[in-house]
C-alpha atoms as a PDB file:
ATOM      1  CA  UNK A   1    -202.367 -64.271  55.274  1.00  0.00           C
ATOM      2  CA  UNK A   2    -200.037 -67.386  55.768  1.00  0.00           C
ATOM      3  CA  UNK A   3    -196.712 -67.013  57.410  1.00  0.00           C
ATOM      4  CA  UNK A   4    -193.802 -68.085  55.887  1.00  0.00           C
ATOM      5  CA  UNK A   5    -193.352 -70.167  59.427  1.00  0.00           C
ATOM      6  CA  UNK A   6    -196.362 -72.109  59.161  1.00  0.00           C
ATOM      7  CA  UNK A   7    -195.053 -75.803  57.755  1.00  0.00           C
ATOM      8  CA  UNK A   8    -197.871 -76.517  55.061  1.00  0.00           C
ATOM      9  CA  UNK A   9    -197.835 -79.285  52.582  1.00  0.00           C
ATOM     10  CA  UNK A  10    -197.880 -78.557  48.670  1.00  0.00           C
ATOM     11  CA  UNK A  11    -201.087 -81.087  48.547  1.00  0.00           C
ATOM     12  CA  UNK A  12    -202.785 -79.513  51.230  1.00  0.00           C
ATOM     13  CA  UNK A  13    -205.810 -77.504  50.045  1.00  0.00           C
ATOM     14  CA  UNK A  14    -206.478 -73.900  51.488  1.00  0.00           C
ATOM     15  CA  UNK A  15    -209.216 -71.898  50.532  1.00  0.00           C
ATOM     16  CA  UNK A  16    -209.618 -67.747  49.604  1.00  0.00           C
ATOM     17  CA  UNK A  17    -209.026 -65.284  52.744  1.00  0.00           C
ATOM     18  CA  UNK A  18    -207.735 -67.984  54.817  1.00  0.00           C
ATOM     19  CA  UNK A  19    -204.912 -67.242  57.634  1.00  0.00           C
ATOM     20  CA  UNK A  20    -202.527 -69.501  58.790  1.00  0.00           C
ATOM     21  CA  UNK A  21    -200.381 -68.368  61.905  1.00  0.00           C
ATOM     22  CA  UNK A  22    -196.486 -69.225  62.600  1.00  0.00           C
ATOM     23  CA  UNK A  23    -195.491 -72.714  63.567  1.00  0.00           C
ATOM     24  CA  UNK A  24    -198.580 -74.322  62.319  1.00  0.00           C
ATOM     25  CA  UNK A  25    -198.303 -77.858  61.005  1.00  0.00           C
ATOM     26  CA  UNK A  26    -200.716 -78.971  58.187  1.00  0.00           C
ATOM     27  CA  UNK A  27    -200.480 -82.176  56.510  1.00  0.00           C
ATOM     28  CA  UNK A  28    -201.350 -82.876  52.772  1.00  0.00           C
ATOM     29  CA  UNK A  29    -204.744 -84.552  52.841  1.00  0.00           C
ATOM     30  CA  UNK A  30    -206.818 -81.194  54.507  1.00  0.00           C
ATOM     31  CA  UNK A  31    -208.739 -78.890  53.131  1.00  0.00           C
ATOM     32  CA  UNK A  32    -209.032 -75.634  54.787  1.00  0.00           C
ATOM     33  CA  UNK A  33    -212.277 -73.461  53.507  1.00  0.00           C
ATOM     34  CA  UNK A  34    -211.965 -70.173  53.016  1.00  0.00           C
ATOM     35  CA  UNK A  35    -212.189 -67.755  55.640  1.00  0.00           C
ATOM     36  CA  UNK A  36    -210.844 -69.613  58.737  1.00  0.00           C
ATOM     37  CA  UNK A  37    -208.214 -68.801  61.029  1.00  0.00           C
ATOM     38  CA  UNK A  38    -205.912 -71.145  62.019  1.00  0.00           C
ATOM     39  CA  UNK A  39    -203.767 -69.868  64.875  1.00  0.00           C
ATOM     40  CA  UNK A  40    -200.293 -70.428  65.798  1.00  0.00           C
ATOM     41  CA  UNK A  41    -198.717 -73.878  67.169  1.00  0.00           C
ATOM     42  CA  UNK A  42    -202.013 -75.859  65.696  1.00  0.00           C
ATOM     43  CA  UNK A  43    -201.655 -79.252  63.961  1.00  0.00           C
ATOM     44  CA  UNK A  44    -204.391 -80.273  61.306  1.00  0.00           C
ATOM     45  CA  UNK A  45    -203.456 -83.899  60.517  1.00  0.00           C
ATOM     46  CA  UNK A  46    -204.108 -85.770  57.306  1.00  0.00           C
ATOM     47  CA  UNK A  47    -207.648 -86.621  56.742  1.00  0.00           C
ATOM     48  CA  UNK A  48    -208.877 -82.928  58.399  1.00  0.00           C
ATOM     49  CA  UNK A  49    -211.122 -80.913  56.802  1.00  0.00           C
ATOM     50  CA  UNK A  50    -212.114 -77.469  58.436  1.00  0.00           C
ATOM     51  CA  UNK A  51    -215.377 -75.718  57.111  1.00  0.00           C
ATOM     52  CA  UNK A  52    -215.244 -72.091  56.444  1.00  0.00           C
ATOM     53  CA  UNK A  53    -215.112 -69.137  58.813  1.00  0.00           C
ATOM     54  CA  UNK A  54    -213.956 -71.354  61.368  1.00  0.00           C
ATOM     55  CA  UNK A  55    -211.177 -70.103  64.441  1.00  0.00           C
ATOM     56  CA  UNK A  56    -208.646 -72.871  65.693  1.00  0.00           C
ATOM     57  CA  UNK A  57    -206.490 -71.687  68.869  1.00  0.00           C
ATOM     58  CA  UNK A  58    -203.340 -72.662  69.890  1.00  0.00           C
ATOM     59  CA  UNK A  59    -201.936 -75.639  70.582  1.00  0.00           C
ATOM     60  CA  UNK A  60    -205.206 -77.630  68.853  1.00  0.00           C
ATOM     61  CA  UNK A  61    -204.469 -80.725  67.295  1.00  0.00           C
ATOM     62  CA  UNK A  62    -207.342 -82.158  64.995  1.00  0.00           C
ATOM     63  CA  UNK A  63    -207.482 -84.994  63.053  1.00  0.00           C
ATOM     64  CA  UNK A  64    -204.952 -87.122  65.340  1.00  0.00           C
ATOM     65  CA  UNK A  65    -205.182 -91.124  64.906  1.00  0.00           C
ATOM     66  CA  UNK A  66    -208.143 -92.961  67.150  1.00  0.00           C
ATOM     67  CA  UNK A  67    -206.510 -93.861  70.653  1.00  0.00           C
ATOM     68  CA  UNK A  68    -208.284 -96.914  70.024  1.00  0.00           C
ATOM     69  CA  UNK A  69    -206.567-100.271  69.935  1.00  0.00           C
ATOM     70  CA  UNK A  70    -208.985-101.543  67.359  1.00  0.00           C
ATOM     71  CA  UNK A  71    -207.717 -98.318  64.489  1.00  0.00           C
ATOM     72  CA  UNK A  72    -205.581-100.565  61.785  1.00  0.00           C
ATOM     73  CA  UNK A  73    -204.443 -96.911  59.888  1.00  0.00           C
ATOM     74  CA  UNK A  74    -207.811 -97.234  58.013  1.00  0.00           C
ATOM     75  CA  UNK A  75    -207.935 -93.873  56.057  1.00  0.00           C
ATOM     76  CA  UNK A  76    -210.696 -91.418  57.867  1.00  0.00           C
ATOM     77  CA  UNK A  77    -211.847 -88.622  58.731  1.00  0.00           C
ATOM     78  CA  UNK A  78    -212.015 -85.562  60.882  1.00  0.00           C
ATOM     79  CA  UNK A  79    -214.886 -83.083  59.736  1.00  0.00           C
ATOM     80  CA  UNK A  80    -215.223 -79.745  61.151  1.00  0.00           C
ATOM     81  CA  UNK A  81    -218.748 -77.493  60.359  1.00  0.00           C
ATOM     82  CA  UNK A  82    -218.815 -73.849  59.049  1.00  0.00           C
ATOM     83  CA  UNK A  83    -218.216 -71.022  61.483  1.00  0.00           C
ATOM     84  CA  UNK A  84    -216.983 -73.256  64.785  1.00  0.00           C
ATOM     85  CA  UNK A  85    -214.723 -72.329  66.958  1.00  0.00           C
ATOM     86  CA  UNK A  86    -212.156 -74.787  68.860  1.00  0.00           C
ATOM     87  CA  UNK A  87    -210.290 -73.280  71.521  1.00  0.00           C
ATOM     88  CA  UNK A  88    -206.753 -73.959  73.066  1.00  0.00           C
ATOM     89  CA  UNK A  89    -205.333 -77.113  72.899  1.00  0.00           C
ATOM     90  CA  UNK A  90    -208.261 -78.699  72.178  1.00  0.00           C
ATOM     91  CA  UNK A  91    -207.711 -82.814  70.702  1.00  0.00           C
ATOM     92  CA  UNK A  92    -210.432 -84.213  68.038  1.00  0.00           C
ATOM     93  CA  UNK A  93    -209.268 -88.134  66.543  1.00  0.00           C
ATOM     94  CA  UNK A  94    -210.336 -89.298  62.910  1.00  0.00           C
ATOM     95  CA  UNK A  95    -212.729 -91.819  63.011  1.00  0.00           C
ATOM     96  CA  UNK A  96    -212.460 -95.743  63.222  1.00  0.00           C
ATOM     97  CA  UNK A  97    -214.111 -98.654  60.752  1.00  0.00           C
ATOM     98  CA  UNK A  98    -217.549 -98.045  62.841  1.00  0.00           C
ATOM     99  CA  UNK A  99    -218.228 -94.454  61.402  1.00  0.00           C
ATOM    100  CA  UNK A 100    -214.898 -93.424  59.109  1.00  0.00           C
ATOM    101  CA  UNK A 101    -215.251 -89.958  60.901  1.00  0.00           C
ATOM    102  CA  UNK A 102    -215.389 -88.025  63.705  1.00  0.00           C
ATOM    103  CA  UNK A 103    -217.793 -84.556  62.922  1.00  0.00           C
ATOM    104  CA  UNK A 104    -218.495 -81.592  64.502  1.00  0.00           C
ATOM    105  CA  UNK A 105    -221.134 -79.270  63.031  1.00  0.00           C
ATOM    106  CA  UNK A 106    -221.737 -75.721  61.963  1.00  0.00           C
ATOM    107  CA  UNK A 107    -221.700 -72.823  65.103  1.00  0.00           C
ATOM    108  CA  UNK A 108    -219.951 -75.014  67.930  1.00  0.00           C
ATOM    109  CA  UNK A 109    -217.754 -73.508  70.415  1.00  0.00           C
ATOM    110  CA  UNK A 110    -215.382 -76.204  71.793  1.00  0.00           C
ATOM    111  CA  UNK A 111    -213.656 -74.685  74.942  1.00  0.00           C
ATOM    112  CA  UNK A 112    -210.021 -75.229  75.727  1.00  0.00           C
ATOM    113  CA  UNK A 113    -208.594 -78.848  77.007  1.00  0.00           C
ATOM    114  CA  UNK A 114    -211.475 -80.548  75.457  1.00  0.00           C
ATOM    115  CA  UNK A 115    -211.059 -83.670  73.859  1.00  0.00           C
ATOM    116  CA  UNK A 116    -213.382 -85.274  71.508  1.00  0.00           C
ATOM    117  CA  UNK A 117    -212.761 -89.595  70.413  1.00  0.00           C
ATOM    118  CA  UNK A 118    -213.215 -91.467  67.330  1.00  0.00           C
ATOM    119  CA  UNK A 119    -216.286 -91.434  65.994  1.00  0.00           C
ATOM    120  CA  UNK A 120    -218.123 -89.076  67.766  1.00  0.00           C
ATOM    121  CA  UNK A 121    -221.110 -86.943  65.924  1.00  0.00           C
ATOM    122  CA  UNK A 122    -221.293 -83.416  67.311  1.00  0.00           C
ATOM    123  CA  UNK A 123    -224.234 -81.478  65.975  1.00  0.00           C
ATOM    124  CA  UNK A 124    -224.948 -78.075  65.317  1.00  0.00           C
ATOM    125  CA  UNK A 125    -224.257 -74.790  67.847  1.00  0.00           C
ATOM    126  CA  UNK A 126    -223.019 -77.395  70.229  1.00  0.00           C
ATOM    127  CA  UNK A 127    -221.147 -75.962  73.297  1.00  0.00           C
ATOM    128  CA  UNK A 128    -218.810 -78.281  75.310  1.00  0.00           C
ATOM    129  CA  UNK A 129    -216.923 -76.415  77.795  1.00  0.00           C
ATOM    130  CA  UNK A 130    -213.346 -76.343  79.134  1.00  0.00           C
ATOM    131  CA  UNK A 131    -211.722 -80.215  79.989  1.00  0.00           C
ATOM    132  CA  UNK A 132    -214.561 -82.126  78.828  1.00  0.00           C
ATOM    133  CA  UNK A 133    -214.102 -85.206  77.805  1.00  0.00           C
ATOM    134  CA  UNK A 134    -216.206 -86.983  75.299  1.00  0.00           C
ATOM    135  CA  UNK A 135    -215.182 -90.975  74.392  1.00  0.00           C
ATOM    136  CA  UNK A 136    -215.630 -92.765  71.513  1.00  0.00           C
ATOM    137  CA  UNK A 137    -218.933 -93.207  69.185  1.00  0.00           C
ATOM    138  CA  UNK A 138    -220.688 -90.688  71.704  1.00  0.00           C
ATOM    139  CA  UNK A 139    -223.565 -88.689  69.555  1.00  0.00           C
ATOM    140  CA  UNK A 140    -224.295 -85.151  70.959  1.00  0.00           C
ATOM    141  CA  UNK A 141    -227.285 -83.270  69.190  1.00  0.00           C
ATOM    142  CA  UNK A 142    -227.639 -80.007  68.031  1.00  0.00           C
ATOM    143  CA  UNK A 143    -228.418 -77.313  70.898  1.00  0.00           C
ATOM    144  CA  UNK A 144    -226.637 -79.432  73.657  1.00  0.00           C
ATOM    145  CA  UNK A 145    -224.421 -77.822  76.401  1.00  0.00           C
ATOM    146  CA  UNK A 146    -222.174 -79.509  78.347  1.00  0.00           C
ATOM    147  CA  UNK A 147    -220.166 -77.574  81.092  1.00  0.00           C
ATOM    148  CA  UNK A 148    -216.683 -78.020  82.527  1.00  0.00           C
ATOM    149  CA  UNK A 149    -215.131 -81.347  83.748  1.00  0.00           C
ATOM    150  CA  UNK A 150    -217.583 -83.866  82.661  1.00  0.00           C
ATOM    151  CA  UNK A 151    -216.811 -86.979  80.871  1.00  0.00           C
ATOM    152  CA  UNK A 152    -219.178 -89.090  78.496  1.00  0.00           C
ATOM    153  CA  UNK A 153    -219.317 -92.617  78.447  1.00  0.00           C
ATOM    154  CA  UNK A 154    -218.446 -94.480  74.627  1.00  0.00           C
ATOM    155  CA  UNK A 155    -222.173 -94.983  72.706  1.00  0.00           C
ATOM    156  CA  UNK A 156    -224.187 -92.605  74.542  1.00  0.00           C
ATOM    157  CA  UNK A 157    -226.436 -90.068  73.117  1.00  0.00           C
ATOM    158  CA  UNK A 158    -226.986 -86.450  74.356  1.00  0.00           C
ATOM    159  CA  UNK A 159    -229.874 -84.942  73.504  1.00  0.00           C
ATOM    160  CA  UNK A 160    -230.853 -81.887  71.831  1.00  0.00           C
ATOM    161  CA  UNK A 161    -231.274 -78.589  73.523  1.00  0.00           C
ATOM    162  CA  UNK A 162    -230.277 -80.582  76.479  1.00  0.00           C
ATOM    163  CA  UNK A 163    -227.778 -79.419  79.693  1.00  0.00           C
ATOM    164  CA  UNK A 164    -225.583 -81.134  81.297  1.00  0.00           C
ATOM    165  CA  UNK A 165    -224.117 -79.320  84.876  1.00  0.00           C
ATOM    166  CA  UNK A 166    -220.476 -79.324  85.317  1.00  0.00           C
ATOM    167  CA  UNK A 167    -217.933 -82.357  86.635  1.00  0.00           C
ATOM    168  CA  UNK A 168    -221.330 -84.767  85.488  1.00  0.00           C
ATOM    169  CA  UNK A 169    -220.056 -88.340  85.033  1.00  0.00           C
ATOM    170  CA  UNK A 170    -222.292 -88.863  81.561  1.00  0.00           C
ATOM    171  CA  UNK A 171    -222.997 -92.837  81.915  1.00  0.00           C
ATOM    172  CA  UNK A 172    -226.417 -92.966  80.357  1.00  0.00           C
ATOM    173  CA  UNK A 173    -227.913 -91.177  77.354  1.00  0.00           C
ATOM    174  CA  UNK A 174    -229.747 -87.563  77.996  1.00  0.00           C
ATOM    175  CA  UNK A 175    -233.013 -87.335  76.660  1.00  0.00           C
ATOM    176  CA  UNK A 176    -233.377 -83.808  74.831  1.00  0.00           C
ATOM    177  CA  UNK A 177    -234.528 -80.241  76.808  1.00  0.00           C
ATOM    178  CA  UNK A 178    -233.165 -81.565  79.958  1.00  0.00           C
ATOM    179  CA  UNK A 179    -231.482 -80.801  82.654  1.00  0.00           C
ATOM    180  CA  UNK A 180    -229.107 -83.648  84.538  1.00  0.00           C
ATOM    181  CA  UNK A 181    -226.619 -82.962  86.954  1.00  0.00           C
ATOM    182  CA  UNK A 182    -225.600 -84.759  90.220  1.00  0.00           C
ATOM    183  CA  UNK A 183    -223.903 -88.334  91.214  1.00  0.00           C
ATOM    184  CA  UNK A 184    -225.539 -90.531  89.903  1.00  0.00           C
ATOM    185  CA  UNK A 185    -226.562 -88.440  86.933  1.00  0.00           C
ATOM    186  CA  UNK A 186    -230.348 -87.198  87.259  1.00  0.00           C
ATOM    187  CA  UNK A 187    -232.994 -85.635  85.668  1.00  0.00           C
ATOM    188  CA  UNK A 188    -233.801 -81.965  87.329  1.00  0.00           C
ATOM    189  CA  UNK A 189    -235.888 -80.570  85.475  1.00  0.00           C
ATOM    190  CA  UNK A 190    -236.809 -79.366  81.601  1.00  0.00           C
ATOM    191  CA  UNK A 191    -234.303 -76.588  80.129  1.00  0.00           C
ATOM    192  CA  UNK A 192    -236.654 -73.991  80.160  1.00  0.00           C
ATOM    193  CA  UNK A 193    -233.403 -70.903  79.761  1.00  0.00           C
ATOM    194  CA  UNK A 194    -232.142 -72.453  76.904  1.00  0.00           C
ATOM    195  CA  UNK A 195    -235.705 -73.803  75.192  1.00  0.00           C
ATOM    196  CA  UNK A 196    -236.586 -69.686  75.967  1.00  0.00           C
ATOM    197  CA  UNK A 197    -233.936 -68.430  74.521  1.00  0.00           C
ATOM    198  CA  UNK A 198    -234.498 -70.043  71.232  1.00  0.00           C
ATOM    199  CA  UNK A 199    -237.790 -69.175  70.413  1.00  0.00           C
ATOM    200  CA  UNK A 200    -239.975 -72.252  72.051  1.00  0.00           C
ATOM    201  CA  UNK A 201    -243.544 -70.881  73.184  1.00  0.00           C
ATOM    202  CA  UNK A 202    -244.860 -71.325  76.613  1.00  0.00           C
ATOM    203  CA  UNK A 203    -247.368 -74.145  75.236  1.00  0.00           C
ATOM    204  CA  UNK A 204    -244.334 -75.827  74.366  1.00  0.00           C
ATOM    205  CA  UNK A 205    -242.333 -75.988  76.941  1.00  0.00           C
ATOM    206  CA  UNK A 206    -245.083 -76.637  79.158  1.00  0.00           C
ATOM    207  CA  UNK A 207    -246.349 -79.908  77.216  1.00  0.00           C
ATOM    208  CA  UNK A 208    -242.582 -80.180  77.624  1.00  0.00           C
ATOM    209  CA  UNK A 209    -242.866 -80.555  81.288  1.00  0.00           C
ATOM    210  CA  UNK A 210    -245.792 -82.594  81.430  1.00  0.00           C
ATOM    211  CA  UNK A 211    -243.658 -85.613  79.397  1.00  0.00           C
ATOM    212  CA  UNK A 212    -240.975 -85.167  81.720  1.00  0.00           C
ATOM    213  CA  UNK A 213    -243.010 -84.883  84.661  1.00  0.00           C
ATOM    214  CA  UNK A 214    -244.801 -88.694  83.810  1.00  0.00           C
ATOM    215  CA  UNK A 215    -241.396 -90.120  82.549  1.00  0.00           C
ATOM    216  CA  UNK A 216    -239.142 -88.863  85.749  1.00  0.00           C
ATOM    217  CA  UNK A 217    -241.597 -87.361  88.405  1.00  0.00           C
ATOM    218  CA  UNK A 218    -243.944 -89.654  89.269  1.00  0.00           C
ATOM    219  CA  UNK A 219    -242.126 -93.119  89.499  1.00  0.00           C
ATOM    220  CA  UNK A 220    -243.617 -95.240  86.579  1.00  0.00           C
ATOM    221  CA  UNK A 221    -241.350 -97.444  85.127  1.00  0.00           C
ATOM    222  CA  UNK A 222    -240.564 -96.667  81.831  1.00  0.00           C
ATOM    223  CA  UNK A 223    -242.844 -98.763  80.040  1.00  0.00           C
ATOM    224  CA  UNK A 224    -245.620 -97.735  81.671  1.00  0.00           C
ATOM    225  CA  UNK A 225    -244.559 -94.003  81.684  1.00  0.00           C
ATOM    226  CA  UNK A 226    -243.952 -94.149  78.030  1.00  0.00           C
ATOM    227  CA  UNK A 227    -247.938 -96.043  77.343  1.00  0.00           C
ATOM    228  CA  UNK A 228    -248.919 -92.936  79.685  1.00  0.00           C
ATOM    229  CA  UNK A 229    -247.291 -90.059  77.812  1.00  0.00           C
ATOM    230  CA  UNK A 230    -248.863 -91.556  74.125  1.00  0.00           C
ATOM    231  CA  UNK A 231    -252.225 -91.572  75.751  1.00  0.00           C
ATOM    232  CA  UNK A 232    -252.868 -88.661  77.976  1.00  0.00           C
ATOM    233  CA  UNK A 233    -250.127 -86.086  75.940  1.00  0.00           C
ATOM    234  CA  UNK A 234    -250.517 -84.454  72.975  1.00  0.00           C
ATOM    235  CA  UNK A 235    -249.105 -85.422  69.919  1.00  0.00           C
ATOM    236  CA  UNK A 236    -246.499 -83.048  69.384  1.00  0.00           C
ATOM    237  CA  UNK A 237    -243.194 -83.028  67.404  1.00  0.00           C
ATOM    238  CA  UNK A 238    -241.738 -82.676  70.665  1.00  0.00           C
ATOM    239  CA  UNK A 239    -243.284 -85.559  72.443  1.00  0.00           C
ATOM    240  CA  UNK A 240    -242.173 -87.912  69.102  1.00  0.00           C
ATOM    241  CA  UNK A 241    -238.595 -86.358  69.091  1.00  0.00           C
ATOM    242  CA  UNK A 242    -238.513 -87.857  73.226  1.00  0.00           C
ATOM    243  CA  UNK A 243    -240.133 -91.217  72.366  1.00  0.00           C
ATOM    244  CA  UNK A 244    -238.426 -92.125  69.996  1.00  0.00           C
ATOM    245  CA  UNK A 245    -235.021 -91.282  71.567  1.00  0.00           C
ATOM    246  CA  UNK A 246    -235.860 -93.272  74.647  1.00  0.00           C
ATOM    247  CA  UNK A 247    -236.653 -96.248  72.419  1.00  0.00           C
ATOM    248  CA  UNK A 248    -233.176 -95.892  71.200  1.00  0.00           C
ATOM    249  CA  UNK A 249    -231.197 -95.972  73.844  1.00  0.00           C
ATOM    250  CA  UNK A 250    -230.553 -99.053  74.180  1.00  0.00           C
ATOM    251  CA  UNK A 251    -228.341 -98.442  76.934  1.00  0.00           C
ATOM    252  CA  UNK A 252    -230.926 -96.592  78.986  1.00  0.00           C
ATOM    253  CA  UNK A 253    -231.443 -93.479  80.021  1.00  0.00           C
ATOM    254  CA  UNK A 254    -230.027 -90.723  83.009  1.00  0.00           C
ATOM    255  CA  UNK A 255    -232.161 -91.351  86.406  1.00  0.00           C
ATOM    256  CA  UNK A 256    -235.384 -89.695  87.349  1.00  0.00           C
ATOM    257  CA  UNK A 257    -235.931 -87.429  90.446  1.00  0.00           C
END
C-alpha cells in the first residue's frame, strides 16, 4: 500500500508489495525492492536504493549528501541489503569520490539515532545500536556488534564477529571475535557468546584464544607475536582471517590487556 500522502517522484522506482507510509519523501533516482516498508516521515534521497523486505522507521533519512567538505555533488550512492532494518531517525550519507557509496548489507539492524558517513562498508547481520556514530570510510564486517554511544574513528576496520561494549571511543581497528571495551579501547577477551551462538566448535574458539592470548596476553610486540602465532598455531582459516587483518591495518590495532 502507498498513501496518497507519501510525496513520491514519477521516476522513482518501487517494487511489488511495497508500502509507503504518509508524509514520506522519495526522490526520483531510488529504487525501492519489493517487499519493504517504508514508514511514515522517512526521506530516501536521490541515489538510494533499498533491497527487499527491508523496514525503515520514522524520521530516517538515507541517502543524504556526504558532510564532507571534500563532496563536489559527484553522483553516488547509498545501498541498503535485503531484509535490514533501520530504526528511528536513523542518518546514512551517499558516498564520496573514494568509494561512490556508502553500503549496508543483508540482515542488519541499525538502532535509532545512529548515523552512518560517506563511504562506510557495513557487512552482513551487522548490529549497531542506538546513537552510534560511525565516520567516514569506516569498514565494519559481517557479524560485528557495536552497542550504544560509541563513535568510530574515519578508516578504521571492525572486525568480524567482533564486540564492541557501549560509549567505546573506536580509535583503532578491531581485530575479528573480539571483545574491546574500556578507555583506551582494549582487548578483553575472544567473543566466545556470539562465536557460540553461530555455530563455531569448541576447537575453534579455543585455537581462537590461543592467537589472542600470544597477540594481547603475553606482551610481545606485534612482530614478534605475529612470527609466534605462524609458528606454534595451527593453520586455520581463522588464524589467516586475523593475520592478515592485522597486516592491514595500517593504522594499528585496539590495545592488549
Amino acid at each position: 500500500m502507498i498513501s496518497h500522502l507519501a510525496h513520491i517522484h514519477p521516476k522513482a522506482q518501487i517494487g511489488n508489495n511495497v508500502t509507503i507510509e504518509p508524509f514520506t519523501s522519495i526522490s526520483s533516482d531510488v529504487i525501492i525492492e519489493e517487499g519493504s516498508w517504508i514508514g511514515p516521515n522517512a526521506v530516501l534521497m536521490d541515489g538510494t536504493r533499498i533491497g527487499k523486505n527491508c523496514k525503515i522507521f520514522p524520521g530516517a533519512v538515507i541517502g543524504g549528501i556526504p558532510q564532507d567538505l571534500k563532496y563536489k555533488g559527484e553522483p553516488s550512492l547509498t545501498v541498503i541489503g535485503n531484509n535490514t532494518t533501520i530504526r528511528e531517525y536513523v542518518t546514512i550519507n551517499k558516498g564520496t569520490l573514494d568509494k561512490m557509496a556508502t553500503k549496508v548489507g543483508d540482515n542488519c539492524l541499525i538502532m535509532a539515532y545512529a548515523h552512518i558517513a560517506h563511504d562506510c562498508l557495513i557487512g552482513n547481520h551487522v548490529i549497531i545500536a542506538g546513537y552510534v556514530g560511525i565516520t567516514g570510510h569506516v569498514v565494519i564486517e559481517d557479524y560485528a556488534i557495536i552497542e550504544g554511544l560509541s563513535g568510530a574513528q574515519q578508516f578504521i576496520t571492525i572486525g568480524a564477529h567482533s564486540f564492541v561494549a557501549g560509549c567505546s571511543q573506536i580509535r583503532k581497528s578491531v581485530p575479528p571475535f573480539i571483545r574491546v571495551a574500556r578507555e583506551p579501547l582494549q582487548y578483553i577477551g575472544v567473543n566466545i557468546v556470539g562465536l557460540t551462538r553461530r555455530g563455531f566448535s569448541k576447537e575453534t574458539i579455543k585455537n581462537i584464544e590461543d592467537i589472542y592470548r600470544i597477540i594481547f596476553v603475553r606482551g610481545y610486540n606485534m612482530t614478534n607475536a605475529v612470527e609466534m602465532v605462524e609458528a606454534d598455531c595451527s593453520d586455520t582459516p581463522e588464524r589467516k582471517q586475523i593475520l592478515d587483518f592485522i597486516t592491514n591495518a595500517k593504522d594499528g590495532i585496539v590495545k592488549g590487556i
